[in-house]
PDB file of N, CA and C in Angstrom:
ATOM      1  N   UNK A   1     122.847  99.298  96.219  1.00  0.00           N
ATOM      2  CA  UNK A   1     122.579 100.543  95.515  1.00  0.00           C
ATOM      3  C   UNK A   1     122.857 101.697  96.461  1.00  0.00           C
ATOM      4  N   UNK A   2     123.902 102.405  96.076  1.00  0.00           N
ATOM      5  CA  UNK A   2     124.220 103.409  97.248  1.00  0.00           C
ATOM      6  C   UNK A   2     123.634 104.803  96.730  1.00  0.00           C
ATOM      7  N   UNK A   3     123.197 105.842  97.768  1.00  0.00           N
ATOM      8  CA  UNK A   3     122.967 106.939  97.109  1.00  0.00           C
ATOM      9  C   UNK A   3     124.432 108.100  97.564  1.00  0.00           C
ATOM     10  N   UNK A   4     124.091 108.765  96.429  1.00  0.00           N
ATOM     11  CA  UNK A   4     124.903 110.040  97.133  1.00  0.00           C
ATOM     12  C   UNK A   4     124.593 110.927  97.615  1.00  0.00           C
ATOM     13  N   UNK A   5     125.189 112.112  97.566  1.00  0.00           N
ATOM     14  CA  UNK A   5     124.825 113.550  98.151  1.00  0.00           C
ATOM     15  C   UNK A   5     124.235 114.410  97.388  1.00  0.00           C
ATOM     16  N   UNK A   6     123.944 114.210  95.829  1.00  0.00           N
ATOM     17  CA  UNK A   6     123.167 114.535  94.832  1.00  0.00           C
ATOM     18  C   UNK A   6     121.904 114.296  95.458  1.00  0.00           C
ATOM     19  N   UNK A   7     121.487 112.371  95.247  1.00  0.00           N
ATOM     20  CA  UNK A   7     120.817 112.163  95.194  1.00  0.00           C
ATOM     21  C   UNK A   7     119.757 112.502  96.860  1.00  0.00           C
ATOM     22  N   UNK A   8     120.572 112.476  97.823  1.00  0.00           N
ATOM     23  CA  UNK A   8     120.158 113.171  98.770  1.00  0.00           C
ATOM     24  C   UNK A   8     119.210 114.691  99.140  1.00  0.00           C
ATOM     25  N   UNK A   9     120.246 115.370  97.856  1.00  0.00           N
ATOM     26  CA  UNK A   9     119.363 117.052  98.152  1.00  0.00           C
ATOM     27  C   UNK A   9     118.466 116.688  97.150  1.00  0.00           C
ATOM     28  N   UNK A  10     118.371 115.808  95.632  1.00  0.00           N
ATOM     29  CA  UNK A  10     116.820 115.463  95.515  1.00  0.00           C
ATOM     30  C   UNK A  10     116.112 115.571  96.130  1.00  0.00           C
ATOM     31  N   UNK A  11     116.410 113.874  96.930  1.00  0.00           N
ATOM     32  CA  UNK A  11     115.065 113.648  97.962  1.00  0.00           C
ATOM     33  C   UNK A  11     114.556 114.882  98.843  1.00  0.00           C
ATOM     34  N   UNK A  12     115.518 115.427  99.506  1.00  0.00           N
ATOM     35  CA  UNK A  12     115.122 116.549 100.013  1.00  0.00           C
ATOM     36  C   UNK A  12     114.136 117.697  99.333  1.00  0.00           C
ATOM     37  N   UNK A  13     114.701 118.268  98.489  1.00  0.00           N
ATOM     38  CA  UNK A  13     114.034 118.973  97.277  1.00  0.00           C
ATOM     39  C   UNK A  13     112.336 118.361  97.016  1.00  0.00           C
ATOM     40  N   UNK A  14     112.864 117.501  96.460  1.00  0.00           N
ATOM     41  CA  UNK A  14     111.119 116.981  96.094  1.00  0.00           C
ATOM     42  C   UNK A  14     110.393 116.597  97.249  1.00  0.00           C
ATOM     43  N   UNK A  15     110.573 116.237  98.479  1.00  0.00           N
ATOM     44  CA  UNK A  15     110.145 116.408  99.729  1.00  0.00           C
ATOM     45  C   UNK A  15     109.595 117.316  99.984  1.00  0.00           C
ATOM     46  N   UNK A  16     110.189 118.709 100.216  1.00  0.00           N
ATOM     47  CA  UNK A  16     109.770 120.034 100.416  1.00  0.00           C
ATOM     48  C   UNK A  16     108.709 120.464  99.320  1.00  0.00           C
ATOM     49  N   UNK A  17     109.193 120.141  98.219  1.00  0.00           N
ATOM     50  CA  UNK A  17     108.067 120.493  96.841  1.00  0.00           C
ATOM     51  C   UNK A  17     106.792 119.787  97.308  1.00  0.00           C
ATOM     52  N   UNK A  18     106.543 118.759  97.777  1.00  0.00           N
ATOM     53  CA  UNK A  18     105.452 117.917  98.222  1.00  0.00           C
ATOM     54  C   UNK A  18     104.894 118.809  99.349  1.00  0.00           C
ATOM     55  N   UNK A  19     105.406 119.260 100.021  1.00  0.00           N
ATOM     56  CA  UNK A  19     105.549 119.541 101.611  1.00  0.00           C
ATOM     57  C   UNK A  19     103.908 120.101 101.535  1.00  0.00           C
ATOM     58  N   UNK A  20     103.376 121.300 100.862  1.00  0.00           N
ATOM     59  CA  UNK A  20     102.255 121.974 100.600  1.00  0.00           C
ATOM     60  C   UNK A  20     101.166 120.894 100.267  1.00  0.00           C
ATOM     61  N   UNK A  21     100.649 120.277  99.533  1.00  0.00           N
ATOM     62  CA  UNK A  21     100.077 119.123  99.265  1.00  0.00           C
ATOM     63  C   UNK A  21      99.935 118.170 100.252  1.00  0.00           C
ATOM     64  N   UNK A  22     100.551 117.880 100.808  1.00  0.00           N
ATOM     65  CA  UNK A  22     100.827 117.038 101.859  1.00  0.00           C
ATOM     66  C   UNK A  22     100.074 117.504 103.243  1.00  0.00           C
ATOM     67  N   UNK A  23     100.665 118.942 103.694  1.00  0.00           N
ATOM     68  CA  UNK A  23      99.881 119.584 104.443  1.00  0.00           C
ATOM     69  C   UNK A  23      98.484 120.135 104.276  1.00  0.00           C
ATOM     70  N   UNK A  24      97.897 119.816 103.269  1.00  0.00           N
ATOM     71  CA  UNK A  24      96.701 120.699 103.172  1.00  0.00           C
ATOM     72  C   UNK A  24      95.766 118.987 102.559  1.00  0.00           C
ATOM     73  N   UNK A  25      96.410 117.478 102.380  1.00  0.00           N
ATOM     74  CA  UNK A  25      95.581 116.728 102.062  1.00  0.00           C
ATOM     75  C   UNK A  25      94.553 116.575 103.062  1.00  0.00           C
ATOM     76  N   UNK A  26      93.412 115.787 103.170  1.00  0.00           N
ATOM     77  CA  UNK A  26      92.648 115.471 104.128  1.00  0.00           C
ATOM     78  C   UNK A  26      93.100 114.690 105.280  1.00  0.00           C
ATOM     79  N   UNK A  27      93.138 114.942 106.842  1.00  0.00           N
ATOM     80  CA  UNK A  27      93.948 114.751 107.799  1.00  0.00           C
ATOM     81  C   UNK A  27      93.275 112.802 107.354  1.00  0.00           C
ATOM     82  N   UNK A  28      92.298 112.413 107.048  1.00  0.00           N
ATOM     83  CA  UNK A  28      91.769 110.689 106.870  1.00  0.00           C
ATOM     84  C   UNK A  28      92.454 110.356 106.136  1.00  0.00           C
ATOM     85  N   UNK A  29      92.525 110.844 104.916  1.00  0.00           N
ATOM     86  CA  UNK A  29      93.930 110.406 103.958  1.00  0.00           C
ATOM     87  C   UNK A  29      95.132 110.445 104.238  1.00  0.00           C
ATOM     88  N   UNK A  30      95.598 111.457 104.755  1.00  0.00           N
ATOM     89  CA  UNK A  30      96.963 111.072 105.652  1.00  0.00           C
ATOM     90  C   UNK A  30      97.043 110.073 106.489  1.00  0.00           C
ATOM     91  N   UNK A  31      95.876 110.094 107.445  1.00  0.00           N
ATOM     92  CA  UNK A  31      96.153 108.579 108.316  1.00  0.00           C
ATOM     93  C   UNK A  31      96.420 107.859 107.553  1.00  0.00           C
ATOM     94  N   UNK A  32      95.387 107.122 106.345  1.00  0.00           N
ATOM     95  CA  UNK A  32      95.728 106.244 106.165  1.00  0.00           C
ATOM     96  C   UNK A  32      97.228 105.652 105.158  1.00  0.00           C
ATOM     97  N   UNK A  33      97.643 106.902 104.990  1.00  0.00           N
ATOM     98  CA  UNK A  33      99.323 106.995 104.327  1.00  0.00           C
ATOM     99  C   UNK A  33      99.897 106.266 105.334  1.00  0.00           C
ATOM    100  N   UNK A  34     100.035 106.856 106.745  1.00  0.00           N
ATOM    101  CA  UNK A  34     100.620 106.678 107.574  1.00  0.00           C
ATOM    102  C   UNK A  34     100.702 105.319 108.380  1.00  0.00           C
ATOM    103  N   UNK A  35      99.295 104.403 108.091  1.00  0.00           N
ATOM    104  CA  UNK A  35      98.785 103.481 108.459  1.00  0.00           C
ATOM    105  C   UNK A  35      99.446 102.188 106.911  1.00  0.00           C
ATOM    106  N   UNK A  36      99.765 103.011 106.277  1.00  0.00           N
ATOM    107  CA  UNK A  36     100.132 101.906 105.110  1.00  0.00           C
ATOM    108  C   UNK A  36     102.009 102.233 105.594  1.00  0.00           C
ATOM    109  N   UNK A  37     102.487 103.097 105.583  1.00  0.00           N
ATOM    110  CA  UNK A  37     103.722 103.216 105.712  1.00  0.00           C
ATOM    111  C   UNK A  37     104.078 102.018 106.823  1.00  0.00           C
ATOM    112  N   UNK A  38     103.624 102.580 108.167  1.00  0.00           N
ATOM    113  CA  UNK A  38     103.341 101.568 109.490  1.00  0.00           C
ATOM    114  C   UNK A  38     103.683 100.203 108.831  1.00  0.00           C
ATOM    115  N   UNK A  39     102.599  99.973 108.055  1.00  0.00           N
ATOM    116  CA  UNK A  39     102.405  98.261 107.738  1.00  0.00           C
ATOM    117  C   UNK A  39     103.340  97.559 106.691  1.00  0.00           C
ATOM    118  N   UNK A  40     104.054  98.788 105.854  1.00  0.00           N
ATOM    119  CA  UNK A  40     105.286  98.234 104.701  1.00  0.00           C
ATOM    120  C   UNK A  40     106.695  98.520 105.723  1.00  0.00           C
ATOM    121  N   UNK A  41     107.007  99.589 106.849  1.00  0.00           N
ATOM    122  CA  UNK A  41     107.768  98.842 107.793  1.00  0.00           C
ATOM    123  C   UNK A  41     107.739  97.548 108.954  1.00  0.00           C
ATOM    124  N   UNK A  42     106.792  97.375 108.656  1.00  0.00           N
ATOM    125  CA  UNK A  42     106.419  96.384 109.705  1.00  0.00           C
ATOM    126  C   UNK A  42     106.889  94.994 109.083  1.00  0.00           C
ATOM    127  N   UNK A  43     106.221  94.969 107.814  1.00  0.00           N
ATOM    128  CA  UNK A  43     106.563  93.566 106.710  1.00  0.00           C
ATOM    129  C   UNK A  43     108.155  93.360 106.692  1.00  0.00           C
ATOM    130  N   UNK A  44     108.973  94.855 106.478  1.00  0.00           N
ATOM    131  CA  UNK A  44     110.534  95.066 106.149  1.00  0.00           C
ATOM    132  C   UNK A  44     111.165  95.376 107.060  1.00  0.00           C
ATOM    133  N   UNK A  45     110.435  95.099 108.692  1.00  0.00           N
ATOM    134  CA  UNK A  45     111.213  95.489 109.555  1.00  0.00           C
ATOM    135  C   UNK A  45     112.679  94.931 109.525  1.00  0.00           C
ATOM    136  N   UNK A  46     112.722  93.350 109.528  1.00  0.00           N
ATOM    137  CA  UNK A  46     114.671  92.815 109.415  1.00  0.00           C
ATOM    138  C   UNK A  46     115.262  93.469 108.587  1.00  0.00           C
ATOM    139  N   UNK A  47     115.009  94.218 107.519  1.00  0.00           N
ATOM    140  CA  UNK A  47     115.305  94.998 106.384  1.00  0.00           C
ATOM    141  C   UNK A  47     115.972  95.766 107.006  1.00  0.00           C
ATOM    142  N   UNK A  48     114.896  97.070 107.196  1.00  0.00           N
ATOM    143  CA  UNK A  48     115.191  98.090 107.705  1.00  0.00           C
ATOM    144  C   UNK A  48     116.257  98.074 108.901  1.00  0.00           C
ATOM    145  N   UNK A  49     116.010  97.485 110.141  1.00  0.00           N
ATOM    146  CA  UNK A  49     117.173  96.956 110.881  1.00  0.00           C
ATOM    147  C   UNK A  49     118.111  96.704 110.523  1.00  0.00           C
ATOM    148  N   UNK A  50     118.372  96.038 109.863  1.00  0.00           N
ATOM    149  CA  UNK A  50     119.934  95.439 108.956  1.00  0.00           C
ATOM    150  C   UNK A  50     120.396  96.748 108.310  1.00  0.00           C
ATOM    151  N   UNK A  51     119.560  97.618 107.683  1.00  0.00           N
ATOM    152  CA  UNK A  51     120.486  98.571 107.000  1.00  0.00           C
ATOM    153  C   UNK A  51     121.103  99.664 108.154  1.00  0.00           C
ATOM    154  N   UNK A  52     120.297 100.067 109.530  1.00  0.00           N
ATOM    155  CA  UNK A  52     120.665 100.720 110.692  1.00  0.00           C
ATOM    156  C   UNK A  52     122.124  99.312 110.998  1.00  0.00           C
ATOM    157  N   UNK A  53     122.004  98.501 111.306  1.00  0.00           N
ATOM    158  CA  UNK A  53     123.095  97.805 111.855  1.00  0.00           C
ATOM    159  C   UNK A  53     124.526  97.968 110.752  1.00  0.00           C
ATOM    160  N   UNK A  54     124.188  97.805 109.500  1.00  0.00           N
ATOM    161  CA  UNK A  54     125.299  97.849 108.440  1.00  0.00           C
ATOM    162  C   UNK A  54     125.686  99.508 108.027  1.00  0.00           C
ATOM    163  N   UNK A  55     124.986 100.236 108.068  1.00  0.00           N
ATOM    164  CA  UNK A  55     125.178 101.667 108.170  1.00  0.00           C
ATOM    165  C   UNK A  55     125.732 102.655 109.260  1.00  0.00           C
ATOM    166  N   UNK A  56     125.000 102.847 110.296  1.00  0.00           N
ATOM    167  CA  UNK A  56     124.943 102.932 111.502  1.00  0.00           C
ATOM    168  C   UNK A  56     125.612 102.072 112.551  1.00  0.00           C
ATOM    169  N   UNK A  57     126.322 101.147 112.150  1.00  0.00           N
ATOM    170  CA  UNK A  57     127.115  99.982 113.369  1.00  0.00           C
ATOM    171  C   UNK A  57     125.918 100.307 114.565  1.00  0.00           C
ATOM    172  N   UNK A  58     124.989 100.153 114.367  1.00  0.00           N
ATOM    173  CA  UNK A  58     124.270 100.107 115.911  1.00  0.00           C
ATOM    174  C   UNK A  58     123.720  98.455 115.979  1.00  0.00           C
ATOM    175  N   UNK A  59     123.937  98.617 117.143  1.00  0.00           N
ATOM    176  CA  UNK A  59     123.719  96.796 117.462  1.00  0.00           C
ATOM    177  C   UNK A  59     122.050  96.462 117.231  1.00  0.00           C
ATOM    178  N   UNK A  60     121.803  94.758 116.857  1.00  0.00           N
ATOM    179  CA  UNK A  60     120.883  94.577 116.152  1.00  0.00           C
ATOM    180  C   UNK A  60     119.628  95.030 117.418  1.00  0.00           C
ATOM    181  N   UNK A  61     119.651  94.852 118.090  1.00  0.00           N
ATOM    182  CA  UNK A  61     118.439  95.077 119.424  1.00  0.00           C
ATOM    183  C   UNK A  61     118.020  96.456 119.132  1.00  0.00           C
ATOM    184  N   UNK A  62     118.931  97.094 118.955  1.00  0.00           N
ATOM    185  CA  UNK A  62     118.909  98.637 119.169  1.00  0.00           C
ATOM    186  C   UNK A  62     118.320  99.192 118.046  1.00  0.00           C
ATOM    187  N   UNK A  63     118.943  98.896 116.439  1.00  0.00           N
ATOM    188  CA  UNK A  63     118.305  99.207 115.425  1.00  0.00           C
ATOM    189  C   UNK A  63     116.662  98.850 115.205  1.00  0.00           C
ATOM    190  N   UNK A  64     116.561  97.576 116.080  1.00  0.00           N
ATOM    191  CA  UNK A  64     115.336  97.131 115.614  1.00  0.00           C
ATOM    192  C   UNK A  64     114.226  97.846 116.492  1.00  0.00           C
ATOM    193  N   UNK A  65     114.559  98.139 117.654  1.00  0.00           N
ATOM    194  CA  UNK A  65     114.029  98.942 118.607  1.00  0.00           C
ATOM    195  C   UNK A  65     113.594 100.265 117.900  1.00  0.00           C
ATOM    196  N   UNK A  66     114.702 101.023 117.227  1.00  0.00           N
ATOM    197  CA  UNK A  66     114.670 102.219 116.053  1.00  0.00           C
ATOM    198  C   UNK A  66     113.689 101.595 115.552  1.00  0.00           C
ATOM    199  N   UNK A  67     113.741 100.930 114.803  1.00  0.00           N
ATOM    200  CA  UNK A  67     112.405 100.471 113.042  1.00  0.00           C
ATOM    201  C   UNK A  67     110.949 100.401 114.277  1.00  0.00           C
ATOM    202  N   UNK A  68     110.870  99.708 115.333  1.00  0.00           N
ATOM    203  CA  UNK A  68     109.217  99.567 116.046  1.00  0.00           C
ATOM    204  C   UNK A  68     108.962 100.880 116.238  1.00  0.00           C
ATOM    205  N   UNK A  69     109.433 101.316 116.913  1.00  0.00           N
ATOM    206  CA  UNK A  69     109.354 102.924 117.547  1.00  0.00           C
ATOM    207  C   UNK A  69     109.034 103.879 116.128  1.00  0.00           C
ATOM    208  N   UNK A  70     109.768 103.549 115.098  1.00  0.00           N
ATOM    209  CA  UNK A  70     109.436 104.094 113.767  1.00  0.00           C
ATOM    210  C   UNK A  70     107.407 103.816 113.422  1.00  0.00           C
ATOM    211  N   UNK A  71     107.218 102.758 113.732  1.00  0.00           N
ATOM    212  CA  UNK A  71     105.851 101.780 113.007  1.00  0.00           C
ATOM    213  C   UNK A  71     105.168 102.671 114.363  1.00  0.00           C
ATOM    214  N   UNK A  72     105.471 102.179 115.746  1.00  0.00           N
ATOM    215  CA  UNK A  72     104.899 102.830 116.521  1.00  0.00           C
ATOM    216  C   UNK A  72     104.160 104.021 116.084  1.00  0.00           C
ATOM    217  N   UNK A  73     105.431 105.442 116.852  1.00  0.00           N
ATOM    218  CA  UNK A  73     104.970 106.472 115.506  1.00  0.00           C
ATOM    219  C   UNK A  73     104.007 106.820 114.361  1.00  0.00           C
ATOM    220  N   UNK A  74     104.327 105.899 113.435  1.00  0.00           N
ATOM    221  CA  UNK A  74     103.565 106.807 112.617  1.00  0.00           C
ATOM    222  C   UNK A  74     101.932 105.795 112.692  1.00  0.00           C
ATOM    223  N   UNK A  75     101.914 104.540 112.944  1.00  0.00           N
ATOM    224  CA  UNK A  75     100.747 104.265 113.866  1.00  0.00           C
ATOM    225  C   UNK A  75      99.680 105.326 114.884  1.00  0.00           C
ATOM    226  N   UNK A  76     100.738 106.361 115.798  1.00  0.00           N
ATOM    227  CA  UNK A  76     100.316 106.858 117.068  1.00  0.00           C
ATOM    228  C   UNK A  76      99.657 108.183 116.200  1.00  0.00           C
ATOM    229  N   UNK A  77     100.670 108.584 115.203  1.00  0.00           N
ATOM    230  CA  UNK A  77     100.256 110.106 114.343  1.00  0.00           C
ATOM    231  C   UNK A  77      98.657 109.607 113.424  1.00  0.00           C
ATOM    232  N   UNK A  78      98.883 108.579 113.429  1.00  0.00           N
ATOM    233  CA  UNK A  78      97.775 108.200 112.156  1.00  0.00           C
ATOM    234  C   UNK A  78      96.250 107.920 113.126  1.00  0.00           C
ATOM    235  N   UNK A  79      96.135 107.610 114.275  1.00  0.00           N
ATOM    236  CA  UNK A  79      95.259 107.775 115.351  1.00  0.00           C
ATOM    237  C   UNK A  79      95.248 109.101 115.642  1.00  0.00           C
ATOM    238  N   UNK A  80      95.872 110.066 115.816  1.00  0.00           N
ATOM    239  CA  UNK A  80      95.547 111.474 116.593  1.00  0.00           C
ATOM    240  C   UNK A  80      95.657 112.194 115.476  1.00  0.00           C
ATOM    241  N   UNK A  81      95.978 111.959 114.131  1.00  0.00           N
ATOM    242  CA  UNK A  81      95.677 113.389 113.416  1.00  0.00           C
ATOM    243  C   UNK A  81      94.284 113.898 112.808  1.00  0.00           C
ATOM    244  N   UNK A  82      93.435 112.604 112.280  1.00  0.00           N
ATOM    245  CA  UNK A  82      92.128 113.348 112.184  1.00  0.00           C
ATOM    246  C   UNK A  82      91.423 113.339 112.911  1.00  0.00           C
ATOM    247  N   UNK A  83      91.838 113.703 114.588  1.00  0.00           N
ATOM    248  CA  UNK A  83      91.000 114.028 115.546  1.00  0.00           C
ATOM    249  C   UNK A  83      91.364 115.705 115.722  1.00  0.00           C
ATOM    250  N   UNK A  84      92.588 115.970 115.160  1.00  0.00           N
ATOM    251  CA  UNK A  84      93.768 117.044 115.922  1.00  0.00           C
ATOM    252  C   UNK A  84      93.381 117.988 114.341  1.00  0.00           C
ATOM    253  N   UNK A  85      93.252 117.514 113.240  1.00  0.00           N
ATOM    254  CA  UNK A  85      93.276 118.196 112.114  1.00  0.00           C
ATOM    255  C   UNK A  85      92.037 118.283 111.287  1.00  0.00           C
ATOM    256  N   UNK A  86      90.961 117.994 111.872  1.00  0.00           N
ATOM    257  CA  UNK A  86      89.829 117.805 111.026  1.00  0.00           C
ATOM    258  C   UNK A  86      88.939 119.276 111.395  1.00  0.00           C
TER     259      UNK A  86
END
């Protein structure tokens, strides 16, 4: 399923439309967004990797390195934001 450049400034679009909501939810509820995101890349990490390797030609070590560092992340944000935002 490929997207295009339509469907791109969507995502973008409704991203930004979110953007307010998002910033003003409760910094605990965001963690735990962030803590579920974490854990549905974590399940799809070969996934996610494979589409950096087939997209991106980046070699498999490297992509997958990308997807942890991704889980990392939003793991590390989901610990320091309702200390940083509450």
């Amino acid at each position: 399923n490929e997207g295009t450049l339509r469907d791109a400034e969507a995502a973008l679009a409704e991203a930004s439309a979110a953007f307010a909501a998002w910033r003003d939810t409760d910094p605990v509820k965001r963690a735990v967004v962030l803590e579920r995101a974490a854990d549905e890349m974590a399940r799809r990490r070969d996934e996610l990797a494979g589409v950096m390797v087939k997209e991106a030609g980046k070699p498999w070590r490297e992509a997958d390195a990308d997807v942890c560092e991704a889980i990392d992340f939003c793991r590390y944000y989901a610990r320091q934001a309702p200390g940083l935002f509450v």
